[in-house]
Protein backbone atom coordinates (compact mmCIF):
# COMPACT_ATOMS: atom_id res chain seq x y z
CA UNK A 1 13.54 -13.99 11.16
CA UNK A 2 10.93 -11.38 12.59
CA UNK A 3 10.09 -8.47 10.52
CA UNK A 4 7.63 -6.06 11.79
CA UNK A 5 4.80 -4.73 9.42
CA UNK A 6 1.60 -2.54 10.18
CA UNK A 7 0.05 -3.71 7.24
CA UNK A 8 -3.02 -2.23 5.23
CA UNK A 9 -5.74 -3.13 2.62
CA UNK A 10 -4.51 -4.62 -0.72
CA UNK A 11 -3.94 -1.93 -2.99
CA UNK A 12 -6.12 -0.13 -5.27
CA UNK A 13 -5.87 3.23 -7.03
CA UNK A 14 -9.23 2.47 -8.75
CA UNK A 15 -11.84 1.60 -6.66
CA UNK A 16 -13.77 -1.42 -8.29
CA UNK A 17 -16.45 -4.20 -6.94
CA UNK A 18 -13.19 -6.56 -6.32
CA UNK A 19 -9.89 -6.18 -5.58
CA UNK A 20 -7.23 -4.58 -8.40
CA UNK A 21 -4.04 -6.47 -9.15
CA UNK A 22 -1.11 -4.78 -9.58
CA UNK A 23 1.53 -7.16 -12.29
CA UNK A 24 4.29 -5.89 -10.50
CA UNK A 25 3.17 -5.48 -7.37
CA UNK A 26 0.69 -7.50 -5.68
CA UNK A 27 0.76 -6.14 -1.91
CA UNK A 28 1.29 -2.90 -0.80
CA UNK A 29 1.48 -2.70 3.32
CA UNK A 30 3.31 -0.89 6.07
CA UNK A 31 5.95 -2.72 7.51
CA UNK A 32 9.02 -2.71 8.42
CA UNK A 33 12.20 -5.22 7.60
CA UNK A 34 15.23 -5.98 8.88
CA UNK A 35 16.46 -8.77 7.23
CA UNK A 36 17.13 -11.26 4.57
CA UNK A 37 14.41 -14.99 4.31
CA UNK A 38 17.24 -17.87 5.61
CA UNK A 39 18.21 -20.30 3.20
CA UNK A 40 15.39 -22.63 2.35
CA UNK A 41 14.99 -26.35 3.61
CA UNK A 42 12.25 -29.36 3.68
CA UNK A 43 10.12 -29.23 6.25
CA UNK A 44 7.17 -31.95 6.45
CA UNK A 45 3.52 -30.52 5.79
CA UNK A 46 2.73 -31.51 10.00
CA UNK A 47 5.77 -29.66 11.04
CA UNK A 48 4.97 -27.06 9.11
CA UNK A 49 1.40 -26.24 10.42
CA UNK A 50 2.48 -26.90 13.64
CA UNK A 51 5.39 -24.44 13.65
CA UNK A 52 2.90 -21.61 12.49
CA UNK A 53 0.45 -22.42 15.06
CA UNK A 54 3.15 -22.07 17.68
CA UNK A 55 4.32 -18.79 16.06
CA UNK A 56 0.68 -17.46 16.15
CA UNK A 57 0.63 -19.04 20.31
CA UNK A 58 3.78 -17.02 20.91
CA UNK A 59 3.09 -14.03 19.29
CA UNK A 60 -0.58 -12.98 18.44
CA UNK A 61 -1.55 -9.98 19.76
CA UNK A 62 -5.09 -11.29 21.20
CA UNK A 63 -3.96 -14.28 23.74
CA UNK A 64 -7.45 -15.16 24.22
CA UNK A 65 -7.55 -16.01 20.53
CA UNK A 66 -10.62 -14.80 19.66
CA UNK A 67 -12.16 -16.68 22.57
CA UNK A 68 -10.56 -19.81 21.85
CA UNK A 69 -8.29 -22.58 23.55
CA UNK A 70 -5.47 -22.80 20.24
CA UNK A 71 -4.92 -26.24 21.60
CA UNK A 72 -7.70 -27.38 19.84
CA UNK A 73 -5.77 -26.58 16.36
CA UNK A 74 -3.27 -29.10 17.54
CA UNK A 75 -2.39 -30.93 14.38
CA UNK A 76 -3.06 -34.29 16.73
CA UNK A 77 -6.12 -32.73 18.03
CA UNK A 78 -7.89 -31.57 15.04
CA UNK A 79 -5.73 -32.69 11.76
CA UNK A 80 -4.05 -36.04 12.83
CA UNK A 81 -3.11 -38.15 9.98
CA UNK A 82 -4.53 -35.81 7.38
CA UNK A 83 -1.76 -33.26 6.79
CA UNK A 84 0.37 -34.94 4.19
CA UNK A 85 1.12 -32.24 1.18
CA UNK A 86 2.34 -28.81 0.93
CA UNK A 87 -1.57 -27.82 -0.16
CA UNK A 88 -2.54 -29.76 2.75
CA UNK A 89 -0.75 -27.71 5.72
CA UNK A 90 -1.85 -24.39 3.41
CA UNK A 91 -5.26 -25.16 3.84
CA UNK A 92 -5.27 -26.25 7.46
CA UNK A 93 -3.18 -22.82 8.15
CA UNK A 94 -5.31 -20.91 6.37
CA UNK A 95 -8.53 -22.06 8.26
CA UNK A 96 -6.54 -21.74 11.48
CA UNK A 97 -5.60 -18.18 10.74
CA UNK A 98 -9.20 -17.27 9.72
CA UNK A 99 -10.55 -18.65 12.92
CA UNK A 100 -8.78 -16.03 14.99
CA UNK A 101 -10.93 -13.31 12.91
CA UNK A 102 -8.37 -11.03 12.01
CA UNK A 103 -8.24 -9.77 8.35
CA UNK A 104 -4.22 -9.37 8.56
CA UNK A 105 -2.81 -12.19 10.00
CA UNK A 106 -2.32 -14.39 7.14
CA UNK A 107 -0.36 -16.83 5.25
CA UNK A 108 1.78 -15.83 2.18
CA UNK A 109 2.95 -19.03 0.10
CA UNK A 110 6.05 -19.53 -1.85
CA UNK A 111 5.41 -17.13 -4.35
CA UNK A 112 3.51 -14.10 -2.31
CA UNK A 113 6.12 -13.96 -0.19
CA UNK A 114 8.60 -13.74 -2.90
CA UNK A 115 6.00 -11.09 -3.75
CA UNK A 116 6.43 -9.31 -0.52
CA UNK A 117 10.20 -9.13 -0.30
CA UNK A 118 10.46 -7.77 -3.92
CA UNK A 119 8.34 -5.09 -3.32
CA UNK A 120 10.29 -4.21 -0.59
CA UNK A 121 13.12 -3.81 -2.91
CA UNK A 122 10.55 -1.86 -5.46
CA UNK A 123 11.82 -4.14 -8.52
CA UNK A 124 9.20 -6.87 -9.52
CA UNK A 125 9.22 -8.69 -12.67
CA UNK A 126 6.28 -8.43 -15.04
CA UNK A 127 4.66 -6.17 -17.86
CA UNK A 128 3.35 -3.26 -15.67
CA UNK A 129 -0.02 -3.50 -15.45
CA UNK A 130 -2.84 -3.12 -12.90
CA UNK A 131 -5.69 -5.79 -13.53
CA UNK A 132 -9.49 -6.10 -12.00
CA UNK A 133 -12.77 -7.26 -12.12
CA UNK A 134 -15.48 -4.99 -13.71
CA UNK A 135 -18.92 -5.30 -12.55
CA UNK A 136 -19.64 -8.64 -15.30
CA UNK A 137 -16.48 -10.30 -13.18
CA UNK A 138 -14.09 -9.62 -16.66
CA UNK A 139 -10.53 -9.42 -16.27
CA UNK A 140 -9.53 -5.74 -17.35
CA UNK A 141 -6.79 -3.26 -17.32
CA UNK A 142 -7.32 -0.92 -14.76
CA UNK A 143 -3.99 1.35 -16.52
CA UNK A 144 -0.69 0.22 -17.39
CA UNK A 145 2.37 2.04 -15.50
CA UNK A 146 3.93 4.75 -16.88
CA UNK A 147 7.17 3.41 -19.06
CA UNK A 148 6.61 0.06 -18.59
CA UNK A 149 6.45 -2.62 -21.36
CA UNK A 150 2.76 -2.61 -21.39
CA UNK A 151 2.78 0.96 -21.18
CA UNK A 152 4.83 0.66 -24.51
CA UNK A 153 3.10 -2.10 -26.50
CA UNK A 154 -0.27 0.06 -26.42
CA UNK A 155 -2.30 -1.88 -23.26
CA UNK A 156 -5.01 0.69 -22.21
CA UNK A 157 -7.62 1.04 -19.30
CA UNK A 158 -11.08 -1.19 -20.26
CA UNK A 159 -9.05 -3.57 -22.16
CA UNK A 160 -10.64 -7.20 -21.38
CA UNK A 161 -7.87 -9.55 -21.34
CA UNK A 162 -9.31 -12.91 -23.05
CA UNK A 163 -6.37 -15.12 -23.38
CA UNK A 164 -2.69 -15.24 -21.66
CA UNK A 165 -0.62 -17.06 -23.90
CA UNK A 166 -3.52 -18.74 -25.54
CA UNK A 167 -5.63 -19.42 -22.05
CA UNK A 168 -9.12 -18.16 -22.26
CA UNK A 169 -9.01 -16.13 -18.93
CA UNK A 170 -12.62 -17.10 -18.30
CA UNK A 171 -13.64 -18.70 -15.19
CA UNK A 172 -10.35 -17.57 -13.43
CA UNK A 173 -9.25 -15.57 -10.72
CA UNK A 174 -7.53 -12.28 -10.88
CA UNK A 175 -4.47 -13.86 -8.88
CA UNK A 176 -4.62 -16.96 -11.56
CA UNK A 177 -4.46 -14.45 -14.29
CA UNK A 178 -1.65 -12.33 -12.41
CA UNK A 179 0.23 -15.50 -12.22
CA UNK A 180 0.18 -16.59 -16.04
CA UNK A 181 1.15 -13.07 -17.06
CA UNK A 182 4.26 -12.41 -14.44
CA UNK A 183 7.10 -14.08 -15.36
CA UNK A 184 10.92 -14.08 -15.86
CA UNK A 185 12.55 -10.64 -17.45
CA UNK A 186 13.10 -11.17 -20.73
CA UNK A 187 10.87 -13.76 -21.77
CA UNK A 188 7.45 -12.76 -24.11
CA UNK A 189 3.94 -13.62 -22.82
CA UNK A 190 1.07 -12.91 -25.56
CA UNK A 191 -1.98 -11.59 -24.52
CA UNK A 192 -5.33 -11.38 -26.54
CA UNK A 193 -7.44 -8.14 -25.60
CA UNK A 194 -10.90 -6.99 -26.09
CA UNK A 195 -11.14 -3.04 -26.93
CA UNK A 196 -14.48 -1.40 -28.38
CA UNK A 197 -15.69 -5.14 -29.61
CA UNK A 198 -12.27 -5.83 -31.92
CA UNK A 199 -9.38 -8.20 -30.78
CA UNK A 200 -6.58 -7.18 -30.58
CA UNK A 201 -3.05 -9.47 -30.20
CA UNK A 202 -0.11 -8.08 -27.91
CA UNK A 203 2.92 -9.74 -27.18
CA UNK A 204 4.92 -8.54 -24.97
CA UNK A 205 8.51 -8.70 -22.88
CA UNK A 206 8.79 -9.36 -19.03
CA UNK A 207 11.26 -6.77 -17.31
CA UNK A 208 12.21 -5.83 -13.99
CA UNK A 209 9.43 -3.27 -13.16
CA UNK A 210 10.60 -0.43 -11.07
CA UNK A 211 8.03 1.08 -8.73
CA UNK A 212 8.30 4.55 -8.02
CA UNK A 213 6.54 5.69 -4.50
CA UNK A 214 6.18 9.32 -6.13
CA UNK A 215 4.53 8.73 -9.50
CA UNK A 216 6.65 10.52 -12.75
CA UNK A 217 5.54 13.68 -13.10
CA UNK A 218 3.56 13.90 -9.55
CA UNK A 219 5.75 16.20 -7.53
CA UNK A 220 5.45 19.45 -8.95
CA UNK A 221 4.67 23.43 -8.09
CA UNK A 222 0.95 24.09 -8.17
CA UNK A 223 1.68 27.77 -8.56
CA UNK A 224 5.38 29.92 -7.78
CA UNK A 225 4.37 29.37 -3.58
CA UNK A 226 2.81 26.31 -3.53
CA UNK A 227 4.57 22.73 -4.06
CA UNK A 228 2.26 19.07 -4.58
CA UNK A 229 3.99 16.23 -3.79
CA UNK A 230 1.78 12.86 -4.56
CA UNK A 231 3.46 9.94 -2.25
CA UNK A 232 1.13 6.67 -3.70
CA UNK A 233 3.02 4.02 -1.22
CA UNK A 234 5.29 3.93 1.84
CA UNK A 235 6.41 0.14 0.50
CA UNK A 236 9.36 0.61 -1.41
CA UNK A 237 12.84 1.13 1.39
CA UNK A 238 13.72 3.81 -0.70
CA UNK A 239 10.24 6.04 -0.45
CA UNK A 240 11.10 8.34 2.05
CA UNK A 241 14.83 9.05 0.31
CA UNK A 242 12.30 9.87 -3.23
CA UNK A 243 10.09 12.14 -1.11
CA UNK A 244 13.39 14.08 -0.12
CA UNK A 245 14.96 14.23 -3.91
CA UNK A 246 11.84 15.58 -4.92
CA UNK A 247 11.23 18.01 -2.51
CA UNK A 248 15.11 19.43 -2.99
CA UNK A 249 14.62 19.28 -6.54
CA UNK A 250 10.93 21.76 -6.06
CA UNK A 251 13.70 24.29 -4.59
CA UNK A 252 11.72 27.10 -2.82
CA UNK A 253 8.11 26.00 -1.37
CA UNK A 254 6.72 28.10 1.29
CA UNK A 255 3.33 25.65 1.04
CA UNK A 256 3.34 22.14 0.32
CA UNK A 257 0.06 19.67 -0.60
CA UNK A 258 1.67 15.94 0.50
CA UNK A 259 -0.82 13.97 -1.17
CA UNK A 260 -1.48 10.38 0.80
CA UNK A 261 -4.81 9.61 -0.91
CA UNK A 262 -5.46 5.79 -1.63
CA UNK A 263 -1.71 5.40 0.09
CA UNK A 264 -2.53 2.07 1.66
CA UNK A 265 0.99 1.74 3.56
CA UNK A 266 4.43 0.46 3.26
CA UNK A 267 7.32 0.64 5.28
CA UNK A 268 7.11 2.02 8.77
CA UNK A 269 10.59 3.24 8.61
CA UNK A 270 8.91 5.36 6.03
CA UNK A 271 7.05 6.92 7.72
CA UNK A 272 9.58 7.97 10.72
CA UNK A 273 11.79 9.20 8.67
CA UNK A 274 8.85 11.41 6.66
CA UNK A 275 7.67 12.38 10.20
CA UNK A 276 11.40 13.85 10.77
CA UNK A 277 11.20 15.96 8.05
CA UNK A 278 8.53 18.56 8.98
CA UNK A 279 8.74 18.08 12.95
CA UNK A 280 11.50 18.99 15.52
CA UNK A 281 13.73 16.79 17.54
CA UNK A 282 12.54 14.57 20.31
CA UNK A 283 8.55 14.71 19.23
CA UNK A 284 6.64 11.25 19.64
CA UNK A 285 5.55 10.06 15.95
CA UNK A 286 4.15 6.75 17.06
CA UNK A 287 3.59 4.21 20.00
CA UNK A 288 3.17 0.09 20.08
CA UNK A 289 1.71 -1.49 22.32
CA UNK A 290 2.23 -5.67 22.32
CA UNK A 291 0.71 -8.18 23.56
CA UNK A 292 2.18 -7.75 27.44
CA UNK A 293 1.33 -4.08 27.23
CA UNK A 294 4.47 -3.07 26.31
CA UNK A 295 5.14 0.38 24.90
CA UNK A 296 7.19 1.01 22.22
CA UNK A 297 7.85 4.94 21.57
CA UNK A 298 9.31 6.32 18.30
CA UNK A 299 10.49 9.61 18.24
CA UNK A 300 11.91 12.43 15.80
CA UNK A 301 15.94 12.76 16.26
CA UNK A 302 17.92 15.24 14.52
CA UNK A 303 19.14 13.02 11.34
CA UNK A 304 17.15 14.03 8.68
CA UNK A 305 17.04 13.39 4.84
CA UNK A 306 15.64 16.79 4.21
CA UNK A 307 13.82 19.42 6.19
CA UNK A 308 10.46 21.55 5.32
CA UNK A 309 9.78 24.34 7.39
CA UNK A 310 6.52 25.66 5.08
CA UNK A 311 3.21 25.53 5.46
CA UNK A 312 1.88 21.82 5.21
CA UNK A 313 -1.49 20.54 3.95
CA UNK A 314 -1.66 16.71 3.64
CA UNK A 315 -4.78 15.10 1.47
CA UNK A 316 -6.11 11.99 2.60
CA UNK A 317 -8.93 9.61 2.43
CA UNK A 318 -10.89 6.49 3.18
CA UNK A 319 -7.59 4.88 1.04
CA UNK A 320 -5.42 6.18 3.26
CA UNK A 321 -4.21 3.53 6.14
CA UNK A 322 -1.54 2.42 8.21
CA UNK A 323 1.36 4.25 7.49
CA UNK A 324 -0.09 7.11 6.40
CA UNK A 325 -2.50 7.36 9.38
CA UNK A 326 0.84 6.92 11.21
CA UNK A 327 3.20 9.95 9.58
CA UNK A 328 -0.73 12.22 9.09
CA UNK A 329 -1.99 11.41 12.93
CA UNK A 330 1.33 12.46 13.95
CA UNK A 331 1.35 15.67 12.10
CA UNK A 332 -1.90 16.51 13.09
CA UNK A 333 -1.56 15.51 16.56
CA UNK A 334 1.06 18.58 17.09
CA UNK A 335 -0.55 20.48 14.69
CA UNK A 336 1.57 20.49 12.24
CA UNK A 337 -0.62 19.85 9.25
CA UNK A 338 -3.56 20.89 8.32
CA UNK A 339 -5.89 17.59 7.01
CA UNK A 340 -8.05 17.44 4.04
CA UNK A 341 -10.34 15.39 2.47
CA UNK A 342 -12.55 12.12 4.13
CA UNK A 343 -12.09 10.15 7.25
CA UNK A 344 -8.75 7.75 6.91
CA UNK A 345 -9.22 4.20 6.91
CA UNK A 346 -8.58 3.28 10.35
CA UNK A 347 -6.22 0.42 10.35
CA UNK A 348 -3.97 0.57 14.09
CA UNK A 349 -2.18 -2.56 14.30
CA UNK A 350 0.88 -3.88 13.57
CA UNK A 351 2.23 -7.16 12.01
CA UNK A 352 4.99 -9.20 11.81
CA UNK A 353 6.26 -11.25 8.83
CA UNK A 354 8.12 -14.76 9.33
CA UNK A 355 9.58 -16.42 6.83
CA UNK A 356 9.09 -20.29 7.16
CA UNK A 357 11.94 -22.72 6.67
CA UNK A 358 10.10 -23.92 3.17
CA UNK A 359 10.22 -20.51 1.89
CA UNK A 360 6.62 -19.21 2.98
CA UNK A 361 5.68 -16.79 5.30
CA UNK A 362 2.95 -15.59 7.66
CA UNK A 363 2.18 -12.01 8.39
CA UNK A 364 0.77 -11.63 12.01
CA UNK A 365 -0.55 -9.21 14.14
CA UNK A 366 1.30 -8.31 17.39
CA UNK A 367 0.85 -4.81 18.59
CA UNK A 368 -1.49 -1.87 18.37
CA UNK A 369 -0.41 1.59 17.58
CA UNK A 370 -1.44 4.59 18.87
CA UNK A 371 -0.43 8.34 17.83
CA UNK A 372 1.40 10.74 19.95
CA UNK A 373 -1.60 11.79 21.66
CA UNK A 374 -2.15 8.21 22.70
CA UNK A 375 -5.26 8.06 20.22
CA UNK A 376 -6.29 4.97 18.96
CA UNK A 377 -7.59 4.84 15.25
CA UNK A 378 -8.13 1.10 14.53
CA UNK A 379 -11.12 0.76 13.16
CA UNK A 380 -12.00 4.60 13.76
CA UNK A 381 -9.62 6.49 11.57
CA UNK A 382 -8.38 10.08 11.56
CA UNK A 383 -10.99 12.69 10.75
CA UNK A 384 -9.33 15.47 8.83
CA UNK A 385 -9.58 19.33 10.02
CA UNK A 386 -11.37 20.55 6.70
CA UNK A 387 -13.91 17.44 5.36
CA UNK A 388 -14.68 17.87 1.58
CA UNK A 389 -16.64 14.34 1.09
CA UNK A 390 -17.12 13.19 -2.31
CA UNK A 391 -19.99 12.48 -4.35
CA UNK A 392 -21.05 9.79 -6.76
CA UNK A 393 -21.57 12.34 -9.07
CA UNK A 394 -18.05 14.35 -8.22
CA UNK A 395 -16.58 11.14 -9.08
CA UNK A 396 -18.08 10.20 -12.39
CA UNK A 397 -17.57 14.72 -13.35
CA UNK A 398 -13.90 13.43 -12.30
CA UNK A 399 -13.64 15.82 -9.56
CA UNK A 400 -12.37 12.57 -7.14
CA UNK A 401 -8.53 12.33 -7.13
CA UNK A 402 -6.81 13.68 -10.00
CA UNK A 403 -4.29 10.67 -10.27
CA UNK A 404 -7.10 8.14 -10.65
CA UNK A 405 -8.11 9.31 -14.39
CA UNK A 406 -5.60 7.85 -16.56
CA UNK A 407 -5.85 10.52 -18.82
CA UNK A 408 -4.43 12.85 -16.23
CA UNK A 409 -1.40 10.02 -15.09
CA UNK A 410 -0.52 10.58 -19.02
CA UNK A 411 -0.47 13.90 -18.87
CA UNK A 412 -0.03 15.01 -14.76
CA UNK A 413 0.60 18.94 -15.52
CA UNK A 414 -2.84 19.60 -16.36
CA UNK A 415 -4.43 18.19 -13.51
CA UNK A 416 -2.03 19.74 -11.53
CA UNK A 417 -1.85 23.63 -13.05
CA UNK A 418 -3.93 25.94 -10.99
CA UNK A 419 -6.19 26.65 -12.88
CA UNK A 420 -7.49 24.03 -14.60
CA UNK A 421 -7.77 21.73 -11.34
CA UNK A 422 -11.09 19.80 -11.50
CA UNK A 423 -10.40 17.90 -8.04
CA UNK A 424 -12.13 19.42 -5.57
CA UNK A 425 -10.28 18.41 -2.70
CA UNK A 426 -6.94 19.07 -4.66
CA UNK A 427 -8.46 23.06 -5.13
CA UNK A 428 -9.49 22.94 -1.32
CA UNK A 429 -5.98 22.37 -0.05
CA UNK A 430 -4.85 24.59 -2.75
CA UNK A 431 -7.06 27.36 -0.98
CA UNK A 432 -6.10 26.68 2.72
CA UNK A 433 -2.61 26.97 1.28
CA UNK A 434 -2.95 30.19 -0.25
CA UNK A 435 -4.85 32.14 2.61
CA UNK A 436 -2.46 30.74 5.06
CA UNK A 437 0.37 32.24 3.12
CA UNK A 438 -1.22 35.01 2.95
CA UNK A 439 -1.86 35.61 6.46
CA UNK A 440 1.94 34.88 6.56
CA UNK A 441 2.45 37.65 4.10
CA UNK A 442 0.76 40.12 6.40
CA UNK A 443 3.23 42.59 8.99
């Protein structure tokens, strides 16, 4: 089974010196899937490798290979005799992959795929936490999710996690750590925390975390004209059908702020179907181009979940990629939207996921996408119509993004009332908004 994915940066709503860990979501790309993993069987560790390095000769988007001959990763030619365990053929894929140079063609083992596929479905198990590194390379809580079992038990940001079930977490990895606190629904893990030098002991229930793409409490009216709609991820298959219920349930906004700041990506469905909603019928959204120079076009149609006709800002960012370059290049590209904020993050191609007979998979890059003005942003990104770049010091006076102070994910309606808004890119849509409108307003 083929699924096709334009897949982004892991994601983060807290930028840190290493990557952030999300215990109920671990990856957060745009792709798009059509279908089911088949049912599992043994495969040798040989076949295998082999069967992924025919995959990546029949399918990567660069057949030069990064300048290479891929016979030479024949497992006679440069593994003979050595591939004999499961950790075996991971390794000698994983050095394969990396020699073709591209960040996004990887492999996914047992369990990250599993990983992948649940996202999908926006139900993982775990507490509901987001873990990282702080600059000393401690495991902390970055926030706990909203109504989530570690929301509930009293987990805050800062808290060093020491122990997992009586493991000091010292010495591992965040994905180590990730692993020994996930789990199945229903069972307890107990975690020992560090907060403001005293321990503290937590234990804790697994559930079956739901991920919301719109946050609770992040679609709301900035003022009686103007509507802010905060969309964090395109993963879930049920994203675009929350960005419609929320914008129905706003009722009457002649200016909306769609806010796809630090939206790394998710389903490219997703994004067509968001696309549909604030353009008319038969308008290019997006374009792939494979490996044979084949072009794929998707276009607007006239089934539609819901329909805005109002004045659009969208916010978006160096965090911003993939799918939200795709649905905010598109807008802007027939102008639309108006874009605010800092250059995107530039990430045009596409991937595939196959599942493997053993239950891995490999994500692999096949295409290049382009918007409807045939513009490619790989590596370049989308520049927005009105820059407002922020400083080191905006960000520590917590004028960055609103949603990334956990003090305002608590408590969303202050950050987002009109007149107490400290973000400053947040205020500068809110101001293209309101002079637009009023130019509306005008006979």
């Amino acid at each position: 089974m083929f699924s096709k994915f334009l897949k982004a940066p892991k994601y983060s709503l807290i930028k840190l010196s290493s990557i952030v860990y999300l215990l109920a979501i671990t990856i957060s790309f745009t792709f798009s899937i059509s279908a089911t993993p088949r049912v599992q069987r043994n495969i040798q560790p040989d076949e295998l490798y082999e069967l992924v390095r025919l995959i990546v000769n029949q399918n990567y988007l660069d057949t030069t290979y990064n300048n290479q001959d891929l016979d030479i990763w024949s497992s006679e030619r440069r593994y003979k005799d050595k591939i004999k365990s499961y950790d075996d053929a991971k390794k000698a894929i994983q050095t394969m992959l990396a020699s073709l140079g591209d960040r996004y063609t990887r492999f996914l083992d047992k369990e990250e795929y599993a990983d992948e596929l649940q996202a999908i479905d926006a139900k993982l198990p775990g507490i509901g936490i987001q873990i990282g590194l702080d600059k000393t390379q401690k495991i902390i809580v970055i926030a706990p999710i909203q109504g989530t079992p570690a929301f509930k038990a009293g987990l805050m940001p800062k808290d060093e996690i020491l122990e997992v079930d009586g493991t000091p977490t010292k010495g591992l990895s965040i994905e180590e750590v990730a692993n020994k606190i996930r789990g199945t629904p229903g069972t307890k893990v107990k975690l020992l925390i560090l907060r403001n030098e005293s321990e503290k002991s937590f234990e804790i229930t697994r559930a079956e975390i739901h991920i919301e793409a719109i946050p609770e409490g992040q679609a709301a009216k900035i003022n009686d004209d103007i509507c802010y709609i905060h969309l964090s991820t395109f993963i879930s298959q049920d994203a675009a059908k929350e960005f419609a219920n929320k914008l129905k349930q706003l009722n009457k906004c002649p200016g909306l702020i769609l806010d796809l700041r630090n939206n790394p990506g998710g389903l490219l469905d997703n994004a067509i179907l968001l696309a549909n909603m604030f353009l008319e019928d038969g308008l290019d959204i997006v374009s792939t181009v494979d490996r044979d120079g084949y072009v794929n076009t998707k276009a607007t149609g006239d089934k539609r979940l819901a329909q805005f006709d109002g004045k659009l800002v969208i916010l978006v960012n160096e965090g911003s990629a993939s799918a939200s370059e795709i649905l905010s290049g598109a807008l802007k590209d027939h102008g639309r939207a108006v874009l605010v904020g800092e250059k995107t993050f530039g990430k045009g191609l596409v991937q595939l996921v196959r599942d493997l007979p053993d239950g891995s998979g490999i994500n692999i890059t096949t295409a290049k996408y382009l918007t409807p003005k045939g513009t490619d942003i790989n590596k370049i990104g989308i520049q927005p119509n009105h820059k407002v770049k922020l400083t080191k010091d905006d960000l520590e006076e917590k004028k960055g993004p609103w949603f990334i102070d956990y003090d305002n994910i608590v408590k969303p309606e202050t950050a987002l009332n009109e007149n107490s808004v400290k973000d400053i890119q947040l205020a500068k849509a809110i101001s293209i908004l309101k002079k637009e409108l009023n130019q509306k307003a005008i006979p």
